[in-house]
N, C-alpha and C. Protein backbone atom coordinates (compact mmCIF):
# COMPACT_ATOMS: atom_id res chain seq x y z
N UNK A 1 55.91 -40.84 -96.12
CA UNK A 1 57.24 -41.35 -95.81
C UNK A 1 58.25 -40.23 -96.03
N UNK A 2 58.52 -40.06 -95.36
CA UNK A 2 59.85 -38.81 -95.17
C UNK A 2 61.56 -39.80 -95.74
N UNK A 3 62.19 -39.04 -96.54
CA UNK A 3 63.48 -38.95 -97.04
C UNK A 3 64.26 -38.44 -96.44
N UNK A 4 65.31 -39.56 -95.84
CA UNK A 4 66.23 -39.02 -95.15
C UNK A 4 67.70 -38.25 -96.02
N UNK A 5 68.05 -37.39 -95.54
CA UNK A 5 69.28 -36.86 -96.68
C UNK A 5 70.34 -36.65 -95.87
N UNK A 6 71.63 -36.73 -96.12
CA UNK A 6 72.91 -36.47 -95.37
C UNK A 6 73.71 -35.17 -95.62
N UNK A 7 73.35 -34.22 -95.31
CA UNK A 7 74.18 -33.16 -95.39
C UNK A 7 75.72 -33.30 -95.78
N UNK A 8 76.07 -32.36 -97.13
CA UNK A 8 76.94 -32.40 -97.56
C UNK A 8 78.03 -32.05 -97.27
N UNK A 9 79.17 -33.32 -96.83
CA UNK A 9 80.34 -32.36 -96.26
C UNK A 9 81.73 -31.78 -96.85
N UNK A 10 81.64 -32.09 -98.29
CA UNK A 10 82.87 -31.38 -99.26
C UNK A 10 81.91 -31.19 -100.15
N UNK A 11 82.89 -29.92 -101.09
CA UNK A 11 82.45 -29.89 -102.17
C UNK A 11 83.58 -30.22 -102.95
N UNK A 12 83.43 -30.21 -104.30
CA UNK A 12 84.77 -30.55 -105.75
C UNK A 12 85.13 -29.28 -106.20
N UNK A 13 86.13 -28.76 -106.16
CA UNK A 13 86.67 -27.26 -106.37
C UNK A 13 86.79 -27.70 -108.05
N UNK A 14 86.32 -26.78 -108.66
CA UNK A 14 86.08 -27.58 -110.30
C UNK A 14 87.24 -26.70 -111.07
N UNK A 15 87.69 -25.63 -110.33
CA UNK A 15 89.21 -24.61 -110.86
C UNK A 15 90.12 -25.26 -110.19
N UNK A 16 90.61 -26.52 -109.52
CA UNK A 16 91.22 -27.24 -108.70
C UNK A 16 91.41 -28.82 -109.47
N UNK A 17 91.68 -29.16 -110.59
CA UNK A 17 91.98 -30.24 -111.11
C UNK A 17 93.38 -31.11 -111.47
N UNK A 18 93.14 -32.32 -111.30
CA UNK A 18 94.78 -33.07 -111.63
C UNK A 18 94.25 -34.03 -112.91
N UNK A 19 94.59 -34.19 -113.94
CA UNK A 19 93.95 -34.80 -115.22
C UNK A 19 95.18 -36.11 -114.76
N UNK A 20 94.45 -37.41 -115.45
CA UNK A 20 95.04 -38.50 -114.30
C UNK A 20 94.25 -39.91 -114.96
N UNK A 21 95.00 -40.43 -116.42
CA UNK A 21 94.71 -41.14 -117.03
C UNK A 21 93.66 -40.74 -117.92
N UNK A 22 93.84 -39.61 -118.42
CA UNK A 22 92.57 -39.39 -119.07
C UNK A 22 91.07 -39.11 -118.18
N UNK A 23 91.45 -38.82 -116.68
CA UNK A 23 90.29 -38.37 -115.99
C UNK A 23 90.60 -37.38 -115.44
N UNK A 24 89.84 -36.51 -115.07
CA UNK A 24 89.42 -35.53 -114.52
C UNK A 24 89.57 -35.29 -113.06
N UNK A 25 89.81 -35.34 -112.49
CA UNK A 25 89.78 -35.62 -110.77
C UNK A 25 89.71 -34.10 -110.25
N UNK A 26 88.99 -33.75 -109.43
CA UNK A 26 88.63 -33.06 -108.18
C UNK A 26 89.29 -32.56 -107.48
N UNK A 27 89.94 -31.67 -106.53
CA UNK A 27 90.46 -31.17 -105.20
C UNK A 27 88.89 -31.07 -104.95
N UNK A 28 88.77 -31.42 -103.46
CA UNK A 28 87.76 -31.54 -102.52
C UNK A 28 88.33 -30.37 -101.08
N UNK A 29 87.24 -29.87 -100.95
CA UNK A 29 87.02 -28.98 -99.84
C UNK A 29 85.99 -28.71 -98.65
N UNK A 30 86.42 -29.15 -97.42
CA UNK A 30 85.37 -29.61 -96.61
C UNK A 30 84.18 -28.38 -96.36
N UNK A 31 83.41 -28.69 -96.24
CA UNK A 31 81.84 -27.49 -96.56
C UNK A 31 81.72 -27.69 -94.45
N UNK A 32 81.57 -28.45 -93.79
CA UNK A 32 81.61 -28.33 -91.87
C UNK A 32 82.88 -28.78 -91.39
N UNK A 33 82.91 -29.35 -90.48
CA UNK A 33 83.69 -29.78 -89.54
C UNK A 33 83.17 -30.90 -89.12
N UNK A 34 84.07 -32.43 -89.29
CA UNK A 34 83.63 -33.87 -89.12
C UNK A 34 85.05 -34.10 -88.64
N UNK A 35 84.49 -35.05 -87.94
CA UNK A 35 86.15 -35.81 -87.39
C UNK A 35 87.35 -34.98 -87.08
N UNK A 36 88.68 -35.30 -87.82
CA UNK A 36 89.65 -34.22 -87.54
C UNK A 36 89.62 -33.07 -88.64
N UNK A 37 88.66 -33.24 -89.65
CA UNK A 37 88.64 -32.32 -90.82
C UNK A 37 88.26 -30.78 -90.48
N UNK A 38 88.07 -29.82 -90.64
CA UNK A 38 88.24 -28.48 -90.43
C UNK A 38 87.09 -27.71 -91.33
N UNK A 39 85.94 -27.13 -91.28
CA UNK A 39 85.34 -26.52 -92.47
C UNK A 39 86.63 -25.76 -93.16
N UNK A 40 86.38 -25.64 -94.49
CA UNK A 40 87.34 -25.21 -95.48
C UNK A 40 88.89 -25.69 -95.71
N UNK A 41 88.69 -27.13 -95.03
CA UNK A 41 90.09 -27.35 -95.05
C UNK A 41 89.96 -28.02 -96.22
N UNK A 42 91.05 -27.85 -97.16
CA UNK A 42 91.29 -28.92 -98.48
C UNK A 42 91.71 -30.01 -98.50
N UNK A 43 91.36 -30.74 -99.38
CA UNK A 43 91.81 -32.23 -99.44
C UNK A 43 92.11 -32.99 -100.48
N UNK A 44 92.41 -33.97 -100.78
CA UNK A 44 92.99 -34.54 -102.10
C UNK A 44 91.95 -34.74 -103.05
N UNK A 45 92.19 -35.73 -104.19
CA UNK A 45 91.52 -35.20 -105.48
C UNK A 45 90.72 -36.33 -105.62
N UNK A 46 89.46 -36.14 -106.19
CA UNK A 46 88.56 -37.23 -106.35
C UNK A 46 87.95 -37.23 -107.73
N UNK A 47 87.24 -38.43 -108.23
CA UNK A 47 86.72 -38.05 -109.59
C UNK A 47 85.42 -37.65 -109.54
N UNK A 48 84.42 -38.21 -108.79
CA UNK A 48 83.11 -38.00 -108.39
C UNK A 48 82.52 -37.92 -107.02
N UNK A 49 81.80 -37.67 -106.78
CA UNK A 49 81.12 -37.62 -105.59
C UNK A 49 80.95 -38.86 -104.96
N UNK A 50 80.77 -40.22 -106.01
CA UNK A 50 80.45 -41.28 -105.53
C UNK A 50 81.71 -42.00 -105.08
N UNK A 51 82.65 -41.59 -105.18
CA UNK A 51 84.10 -42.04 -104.48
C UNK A 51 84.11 -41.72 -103.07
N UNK A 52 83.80 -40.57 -102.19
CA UNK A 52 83.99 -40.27 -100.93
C UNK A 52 82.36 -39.85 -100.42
N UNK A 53 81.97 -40.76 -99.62
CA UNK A 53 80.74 -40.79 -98.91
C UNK A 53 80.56 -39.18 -98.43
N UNK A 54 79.25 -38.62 -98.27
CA UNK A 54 78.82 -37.38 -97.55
C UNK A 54 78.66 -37.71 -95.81
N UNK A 55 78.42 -39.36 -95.80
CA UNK A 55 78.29 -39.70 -94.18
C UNK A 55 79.80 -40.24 -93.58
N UNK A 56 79.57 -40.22 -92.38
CA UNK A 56 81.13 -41.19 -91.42
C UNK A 56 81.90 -39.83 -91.65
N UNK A 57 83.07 -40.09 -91.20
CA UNK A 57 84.75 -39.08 -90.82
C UNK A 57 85.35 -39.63 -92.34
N UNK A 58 85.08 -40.30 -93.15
CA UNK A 58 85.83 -40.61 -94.52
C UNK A 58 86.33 -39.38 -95.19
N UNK A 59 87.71 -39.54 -95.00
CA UNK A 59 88.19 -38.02 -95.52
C UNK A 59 89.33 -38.69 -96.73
N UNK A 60 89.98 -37.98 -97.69
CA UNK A 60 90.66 -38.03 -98.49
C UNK A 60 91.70 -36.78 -98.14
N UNK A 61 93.02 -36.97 -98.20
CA UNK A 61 94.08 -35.63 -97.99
C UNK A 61 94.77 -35.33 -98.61
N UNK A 62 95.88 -34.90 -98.27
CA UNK A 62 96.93 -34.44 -99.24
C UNK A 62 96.88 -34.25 -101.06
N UNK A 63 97.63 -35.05 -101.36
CA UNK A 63 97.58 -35.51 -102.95
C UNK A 63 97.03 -36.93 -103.13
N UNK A 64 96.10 -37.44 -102.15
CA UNK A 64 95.56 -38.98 -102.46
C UNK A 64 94.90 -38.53 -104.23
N UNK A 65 94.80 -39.86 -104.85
CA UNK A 65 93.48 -39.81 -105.46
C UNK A 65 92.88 -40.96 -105.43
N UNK A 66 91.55 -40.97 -105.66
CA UNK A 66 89.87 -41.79 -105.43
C UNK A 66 89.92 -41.24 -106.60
N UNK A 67 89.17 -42.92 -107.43
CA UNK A 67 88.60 -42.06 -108.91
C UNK A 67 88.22 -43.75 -109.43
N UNK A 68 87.50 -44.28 -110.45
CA UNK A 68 87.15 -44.91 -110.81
C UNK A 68 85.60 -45.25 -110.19
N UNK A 69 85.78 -46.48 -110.10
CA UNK A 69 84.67 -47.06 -109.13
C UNK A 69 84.77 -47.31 -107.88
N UNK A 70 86.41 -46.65 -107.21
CA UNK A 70 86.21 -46.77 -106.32
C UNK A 70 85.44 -46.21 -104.61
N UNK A 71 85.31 -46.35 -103.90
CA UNK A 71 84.49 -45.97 -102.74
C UNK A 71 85.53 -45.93 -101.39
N UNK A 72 84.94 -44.72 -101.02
CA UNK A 72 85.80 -44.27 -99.73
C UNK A 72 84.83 -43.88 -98.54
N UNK A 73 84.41 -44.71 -97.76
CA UNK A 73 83.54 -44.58 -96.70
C UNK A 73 83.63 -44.99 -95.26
N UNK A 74 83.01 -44.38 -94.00
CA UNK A 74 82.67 -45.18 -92.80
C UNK A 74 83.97 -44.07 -92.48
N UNK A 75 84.63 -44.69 -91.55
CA UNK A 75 86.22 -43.37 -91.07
C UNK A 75 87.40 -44.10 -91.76
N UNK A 76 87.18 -44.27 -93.00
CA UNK A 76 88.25 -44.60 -93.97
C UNK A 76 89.21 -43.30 -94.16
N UNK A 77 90.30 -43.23 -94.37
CA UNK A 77 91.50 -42.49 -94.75
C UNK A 77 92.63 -42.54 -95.79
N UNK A 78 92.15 -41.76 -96.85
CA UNK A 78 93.25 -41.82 -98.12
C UNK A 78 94.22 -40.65 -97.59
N UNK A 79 95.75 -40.84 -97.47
CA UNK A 79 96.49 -39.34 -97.45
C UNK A 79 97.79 -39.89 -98.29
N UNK A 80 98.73 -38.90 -98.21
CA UNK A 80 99.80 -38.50 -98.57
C UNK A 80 99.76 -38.52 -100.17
N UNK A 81 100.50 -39.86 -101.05
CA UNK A 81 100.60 -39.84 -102.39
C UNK A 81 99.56 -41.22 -102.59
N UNK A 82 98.58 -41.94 -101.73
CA UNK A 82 98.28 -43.20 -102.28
C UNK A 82 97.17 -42.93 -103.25
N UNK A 83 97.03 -43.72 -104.16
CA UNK A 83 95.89 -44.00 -104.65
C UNK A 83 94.95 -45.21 -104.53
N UNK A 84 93.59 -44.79 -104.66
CA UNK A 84 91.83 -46.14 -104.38
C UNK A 84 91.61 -45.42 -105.52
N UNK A 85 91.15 -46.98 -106.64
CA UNK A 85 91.29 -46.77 -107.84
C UNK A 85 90.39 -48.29 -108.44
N UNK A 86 89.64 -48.45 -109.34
CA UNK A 86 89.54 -49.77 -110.02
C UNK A 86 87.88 -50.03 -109.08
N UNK A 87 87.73 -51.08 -108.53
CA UNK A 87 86.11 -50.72 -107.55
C UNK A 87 86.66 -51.19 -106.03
N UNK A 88 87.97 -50.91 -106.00
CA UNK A 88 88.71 -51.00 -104.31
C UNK A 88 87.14 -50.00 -103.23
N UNK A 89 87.24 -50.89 -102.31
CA UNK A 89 86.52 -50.30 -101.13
C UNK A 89 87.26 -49.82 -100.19
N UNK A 90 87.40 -48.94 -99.44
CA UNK A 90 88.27 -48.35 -98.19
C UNK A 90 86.63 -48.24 -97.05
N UNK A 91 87.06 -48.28 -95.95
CA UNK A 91 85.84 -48.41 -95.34
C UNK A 91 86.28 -48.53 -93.89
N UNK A 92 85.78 -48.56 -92.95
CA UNK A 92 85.71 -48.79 -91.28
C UNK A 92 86.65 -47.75 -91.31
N UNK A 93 87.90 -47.90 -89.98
CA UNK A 93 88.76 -47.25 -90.01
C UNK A 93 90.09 -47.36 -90.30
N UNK A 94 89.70 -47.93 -91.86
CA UNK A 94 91.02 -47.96 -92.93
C UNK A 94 92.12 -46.81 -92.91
N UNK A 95 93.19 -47.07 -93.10
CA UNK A 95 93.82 -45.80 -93.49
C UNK A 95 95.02 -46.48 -94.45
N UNK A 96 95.32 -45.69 -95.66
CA UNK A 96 95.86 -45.88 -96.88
C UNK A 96 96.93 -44.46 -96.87
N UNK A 97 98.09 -44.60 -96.73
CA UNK A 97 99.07 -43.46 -97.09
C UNK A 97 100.10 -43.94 -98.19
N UNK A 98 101.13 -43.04 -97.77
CA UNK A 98 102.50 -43.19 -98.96
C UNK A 98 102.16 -43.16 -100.13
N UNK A 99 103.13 -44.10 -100.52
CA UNK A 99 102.85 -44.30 -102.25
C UNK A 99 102.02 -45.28 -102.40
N UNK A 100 100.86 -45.90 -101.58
CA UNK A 100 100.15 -47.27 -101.82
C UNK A 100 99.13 -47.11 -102.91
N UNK A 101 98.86 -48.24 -103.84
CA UNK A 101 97.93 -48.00 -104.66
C UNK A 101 96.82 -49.48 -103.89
N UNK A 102 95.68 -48.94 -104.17
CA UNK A 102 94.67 -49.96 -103.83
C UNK A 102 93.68 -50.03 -104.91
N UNK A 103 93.58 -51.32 -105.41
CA UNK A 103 92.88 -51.14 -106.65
C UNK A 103 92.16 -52.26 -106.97
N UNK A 104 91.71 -52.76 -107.78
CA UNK A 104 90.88 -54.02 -108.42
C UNK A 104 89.71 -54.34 -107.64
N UNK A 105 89.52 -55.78 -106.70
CA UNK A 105 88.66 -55.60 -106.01
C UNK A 105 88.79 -55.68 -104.41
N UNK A 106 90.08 -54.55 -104.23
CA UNK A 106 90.09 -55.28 -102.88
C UNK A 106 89.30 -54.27 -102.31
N UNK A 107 89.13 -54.81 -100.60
CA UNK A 107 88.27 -54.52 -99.47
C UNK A 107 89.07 -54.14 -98.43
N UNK A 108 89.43 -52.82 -97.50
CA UNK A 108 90.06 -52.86 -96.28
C UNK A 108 89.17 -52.03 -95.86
N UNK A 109 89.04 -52.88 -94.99
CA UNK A 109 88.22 -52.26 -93.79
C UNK A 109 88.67 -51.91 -92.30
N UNK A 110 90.29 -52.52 -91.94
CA UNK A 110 90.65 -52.00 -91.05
C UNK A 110 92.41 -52.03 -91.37
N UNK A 111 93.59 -51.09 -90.22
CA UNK A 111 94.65 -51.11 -91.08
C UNK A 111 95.55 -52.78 -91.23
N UNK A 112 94.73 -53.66 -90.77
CA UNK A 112 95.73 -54.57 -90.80
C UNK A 112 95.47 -55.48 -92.29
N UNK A 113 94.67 -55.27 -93.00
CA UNK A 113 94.06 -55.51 -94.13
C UNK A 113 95.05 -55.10 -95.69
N UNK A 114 96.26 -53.99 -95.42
CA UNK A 114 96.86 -54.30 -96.07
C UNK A 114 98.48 -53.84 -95.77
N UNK A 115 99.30 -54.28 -96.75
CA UNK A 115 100.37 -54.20 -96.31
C UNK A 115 101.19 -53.49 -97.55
N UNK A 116 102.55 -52.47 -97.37
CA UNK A 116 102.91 -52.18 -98.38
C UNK A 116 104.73 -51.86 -98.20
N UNK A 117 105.60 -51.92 -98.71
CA UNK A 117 106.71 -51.41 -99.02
C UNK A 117 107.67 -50.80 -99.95
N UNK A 118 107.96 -49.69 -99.70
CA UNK A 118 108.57 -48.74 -100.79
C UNK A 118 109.96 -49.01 -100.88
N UNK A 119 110.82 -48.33 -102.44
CA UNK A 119 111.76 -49.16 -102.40
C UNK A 119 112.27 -50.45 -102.44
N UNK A 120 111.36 -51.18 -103.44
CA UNK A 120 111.91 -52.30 -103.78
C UNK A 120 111.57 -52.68 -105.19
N UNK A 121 112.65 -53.86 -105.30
CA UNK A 121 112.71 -54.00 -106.65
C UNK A 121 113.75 -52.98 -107.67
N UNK A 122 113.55 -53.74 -108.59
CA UNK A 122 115.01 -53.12 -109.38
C UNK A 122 114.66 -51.76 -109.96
N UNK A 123 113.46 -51.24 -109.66
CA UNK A 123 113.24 -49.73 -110.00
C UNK A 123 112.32 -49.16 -108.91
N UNK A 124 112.98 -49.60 -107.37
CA UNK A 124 112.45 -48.83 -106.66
C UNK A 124 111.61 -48.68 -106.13
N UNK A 125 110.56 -49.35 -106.62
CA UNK A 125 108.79 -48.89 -106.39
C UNK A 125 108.47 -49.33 -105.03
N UNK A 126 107.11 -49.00 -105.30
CA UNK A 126 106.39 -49.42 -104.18
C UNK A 126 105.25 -51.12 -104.35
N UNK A 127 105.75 -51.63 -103.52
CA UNK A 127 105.17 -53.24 -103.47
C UNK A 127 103.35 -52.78 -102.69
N UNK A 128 102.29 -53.22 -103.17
CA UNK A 128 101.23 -53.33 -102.25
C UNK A 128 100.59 -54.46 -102.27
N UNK A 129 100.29 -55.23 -101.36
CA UNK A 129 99.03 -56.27 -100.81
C UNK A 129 98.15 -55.84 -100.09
N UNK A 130 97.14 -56.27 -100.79
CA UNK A 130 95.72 -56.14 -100.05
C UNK A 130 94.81 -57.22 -100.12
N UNK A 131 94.02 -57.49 -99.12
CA UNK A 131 92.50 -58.07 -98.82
C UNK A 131 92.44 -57.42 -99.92
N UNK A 132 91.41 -58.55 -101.08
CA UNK A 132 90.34 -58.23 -101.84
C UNK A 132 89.34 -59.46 -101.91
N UNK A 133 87.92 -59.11 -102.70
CA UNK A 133 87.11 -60.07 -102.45
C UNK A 133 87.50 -61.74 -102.70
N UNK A 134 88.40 -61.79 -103.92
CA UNK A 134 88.84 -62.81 -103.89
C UNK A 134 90.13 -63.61 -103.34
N UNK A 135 90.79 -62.97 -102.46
CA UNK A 135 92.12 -63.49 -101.53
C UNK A 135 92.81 -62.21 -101.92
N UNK A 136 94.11 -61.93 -101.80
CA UNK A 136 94.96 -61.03 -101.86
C UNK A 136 95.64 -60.56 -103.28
N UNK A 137 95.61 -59.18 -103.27
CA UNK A 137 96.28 -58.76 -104.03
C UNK A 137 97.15 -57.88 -104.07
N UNK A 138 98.11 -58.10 -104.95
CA UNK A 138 99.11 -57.72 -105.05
C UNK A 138 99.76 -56.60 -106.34
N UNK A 139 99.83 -55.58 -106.22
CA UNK A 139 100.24 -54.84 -107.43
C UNK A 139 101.57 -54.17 -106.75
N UNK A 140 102.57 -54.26 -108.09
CA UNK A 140 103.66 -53.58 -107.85
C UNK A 140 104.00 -53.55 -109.32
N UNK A 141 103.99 -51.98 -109.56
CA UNK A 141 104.38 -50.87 -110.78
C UNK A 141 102.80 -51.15 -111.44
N UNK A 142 103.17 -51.71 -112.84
CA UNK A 142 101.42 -51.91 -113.75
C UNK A 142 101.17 -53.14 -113.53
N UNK A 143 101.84 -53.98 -112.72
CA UNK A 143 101.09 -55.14 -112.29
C UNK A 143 100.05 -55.39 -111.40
N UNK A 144 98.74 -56.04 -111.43
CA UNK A 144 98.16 -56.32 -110.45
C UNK A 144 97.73 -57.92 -110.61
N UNK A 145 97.60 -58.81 -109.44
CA UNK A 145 97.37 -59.91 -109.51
C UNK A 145 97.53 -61.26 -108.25
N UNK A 146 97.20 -61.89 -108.22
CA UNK A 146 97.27 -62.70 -106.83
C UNK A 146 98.69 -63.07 -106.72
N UNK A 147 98.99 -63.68 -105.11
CA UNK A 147 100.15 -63.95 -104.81
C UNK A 147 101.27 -64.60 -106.22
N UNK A 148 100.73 -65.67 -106.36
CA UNK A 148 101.00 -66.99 -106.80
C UNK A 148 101.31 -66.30 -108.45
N UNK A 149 100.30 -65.09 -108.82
CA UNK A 149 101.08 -64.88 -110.16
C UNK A 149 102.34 -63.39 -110.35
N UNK A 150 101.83 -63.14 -108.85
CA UNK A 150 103.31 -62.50 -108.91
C UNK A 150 104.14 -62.98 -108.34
N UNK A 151 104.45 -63.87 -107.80
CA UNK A 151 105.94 -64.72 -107.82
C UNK A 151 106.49 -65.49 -109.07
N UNK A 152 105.05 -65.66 -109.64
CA UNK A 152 105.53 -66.51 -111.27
C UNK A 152 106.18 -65.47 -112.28
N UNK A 153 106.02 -64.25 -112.11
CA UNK A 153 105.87 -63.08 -112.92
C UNK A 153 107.72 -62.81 -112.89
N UNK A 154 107.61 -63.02 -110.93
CA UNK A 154 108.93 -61.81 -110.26
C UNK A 154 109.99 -63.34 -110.84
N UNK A 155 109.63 -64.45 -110.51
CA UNK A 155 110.64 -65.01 -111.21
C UNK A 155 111.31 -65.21 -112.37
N UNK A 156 110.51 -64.71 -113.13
CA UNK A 156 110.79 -64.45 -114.70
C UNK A 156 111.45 -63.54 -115.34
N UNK A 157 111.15 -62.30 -114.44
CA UNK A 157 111.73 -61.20 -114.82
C UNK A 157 112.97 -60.73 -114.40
N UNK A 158 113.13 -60.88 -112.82
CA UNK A 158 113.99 -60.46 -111.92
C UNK A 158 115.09 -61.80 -111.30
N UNK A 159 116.33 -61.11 -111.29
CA UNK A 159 117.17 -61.81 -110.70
C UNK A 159 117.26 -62.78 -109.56
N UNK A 160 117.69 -63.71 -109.19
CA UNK A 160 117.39 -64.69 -107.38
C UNK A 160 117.31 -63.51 -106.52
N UNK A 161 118.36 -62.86 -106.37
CA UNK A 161 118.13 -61.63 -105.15
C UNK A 161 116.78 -60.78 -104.89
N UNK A 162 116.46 -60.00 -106.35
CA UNK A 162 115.31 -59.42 -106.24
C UNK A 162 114.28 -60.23 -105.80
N UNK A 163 113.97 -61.17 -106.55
CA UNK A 163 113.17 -62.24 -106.35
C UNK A 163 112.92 -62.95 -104.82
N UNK A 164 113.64 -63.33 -104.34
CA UNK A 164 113.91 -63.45 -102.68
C UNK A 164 113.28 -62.61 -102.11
N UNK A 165 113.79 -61.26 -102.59
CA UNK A 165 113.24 -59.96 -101.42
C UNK A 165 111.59 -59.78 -101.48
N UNK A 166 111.21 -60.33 -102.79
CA UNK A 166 109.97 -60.20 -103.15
C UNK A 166 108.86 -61.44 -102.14
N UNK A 167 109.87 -62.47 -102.72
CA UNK A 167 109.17 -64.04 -101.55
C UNK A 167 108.81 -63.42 -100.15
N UNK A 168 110.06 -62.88 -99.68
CA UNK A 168 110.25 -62.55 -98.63
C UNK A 168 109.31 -61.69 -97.97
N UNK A 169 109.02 -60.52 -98.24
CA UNK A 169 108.09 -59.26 -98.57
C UNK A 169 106.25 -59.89 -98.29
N UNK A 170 106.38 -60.31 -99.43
CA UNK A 170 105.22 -61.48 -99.56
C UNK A 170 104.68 -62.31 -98.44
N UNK A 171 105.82 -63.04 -97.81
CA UNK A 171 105.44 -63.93 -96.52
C UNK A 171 105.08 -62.74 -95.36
N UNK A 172 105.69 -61.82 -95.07
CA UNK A 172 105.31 -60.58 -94.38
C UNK A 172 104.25 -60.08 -94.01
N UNK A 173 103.50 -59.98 -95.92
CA UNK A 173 102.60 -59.29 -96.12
C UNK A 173 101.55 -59.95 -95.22
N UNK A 174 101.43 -61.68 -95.80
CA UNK A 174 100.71 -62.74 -95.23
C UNK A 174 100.61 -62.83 -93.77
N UNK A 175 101.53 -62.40 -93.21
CA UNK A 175 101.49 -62.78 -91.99
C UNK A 175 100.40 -61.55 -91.26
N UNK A 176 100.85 -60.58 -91.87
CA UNK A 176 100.41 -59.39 -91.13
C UNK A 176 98.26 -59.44 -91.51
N UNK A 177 98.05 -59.93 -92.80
CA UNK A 177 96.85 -59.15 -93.28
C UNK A 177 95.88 -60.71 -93.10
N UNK A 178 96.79 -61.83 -92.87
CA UNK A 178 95.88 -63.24 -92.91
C UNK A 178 96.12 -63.55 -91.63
N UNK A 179 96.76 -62.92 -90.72
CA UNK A 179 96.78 -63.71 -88.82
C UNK A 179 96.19 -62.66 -87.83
């Protein structure tokens, strides 16, 4: 029985590190040419190998980081500042930019799977929803958690206005990642 193996298409530049909760993370550097990637072109930071597949166009860019348990495969796309983090899957032809964090257990497998907006809330941030295995989630700043407990959360904390924009945001999200 013959072993099939997948030729390796980055390596982890190990003089190339961003320390990042107490981890270690990677700059990655493509070893051929796949998809739109470039031999020797660089790419964002990972913690292990088991975060960004050797098979598919799954590339990581800029300043993304991949690190935990999470998995980046198939022609999935991490770029700009987002982070896949926690045992989040990225997969098909996902693509994850900006400031989005994807984390816990969600699943996107294509871009309509999640939704995100920067600039909101009373410090600015960035709001994200995503498909995960168990219905949607939602993290915005160190929160993560389903719809229903971040509206219980945003009402508690935040003013009617903020709060609104958040409802609001929310129904959006729904529309876009559940129709």
């Amino acid at each position: 029985m013959t072993e099939q193996t997948t030729q390796k298409k980055y390596e982890l530049l190990k003089d190339d590190t961003v320390e990042h909760f107490g981890r270690t993370l990677y700059r990655i550097k493509a070893l051929i040419t796949f998809g739109l990637v470039g031999a020797g072109q660089l790419g964002g930071y990972i913690e292990t190998e088991k975060n960004l597949d050797h098979s598919g166009n799954a590339w990581v860019y800029d300043n993304a980081l991949v690190y935990g348990d999470a998995r980046v495969y198939g022609n999935a796309q991490v770029y700009g500042n987002a982070r896949v983090f926690g045992n989040a899957w990225m997969c098909g032809n996902a693509r994850v930019f900006g400031n989005a964090w994807v984390r816990s257990f969600a699943v996107i497998s294509e871009r309509k799977m999640i939704f995100w907006a920067s600039n909101v809330g009373s410090e600015n941030g960035t709001l994200t929803v995503s498909n995960g295995k168990f219905g949607l989630i939602v993290t915005r700043g160190c929160f993560t958690g389903t719809v229903d407990e971040f509206l219980s959360k945003s009402k508690e904390v935040h003013d009617d206005k903020t709060h609104h924009e958040y409802k609001l945001l929310i129904e959006v999200a729904q529309s876009r990642i559940l129709n």
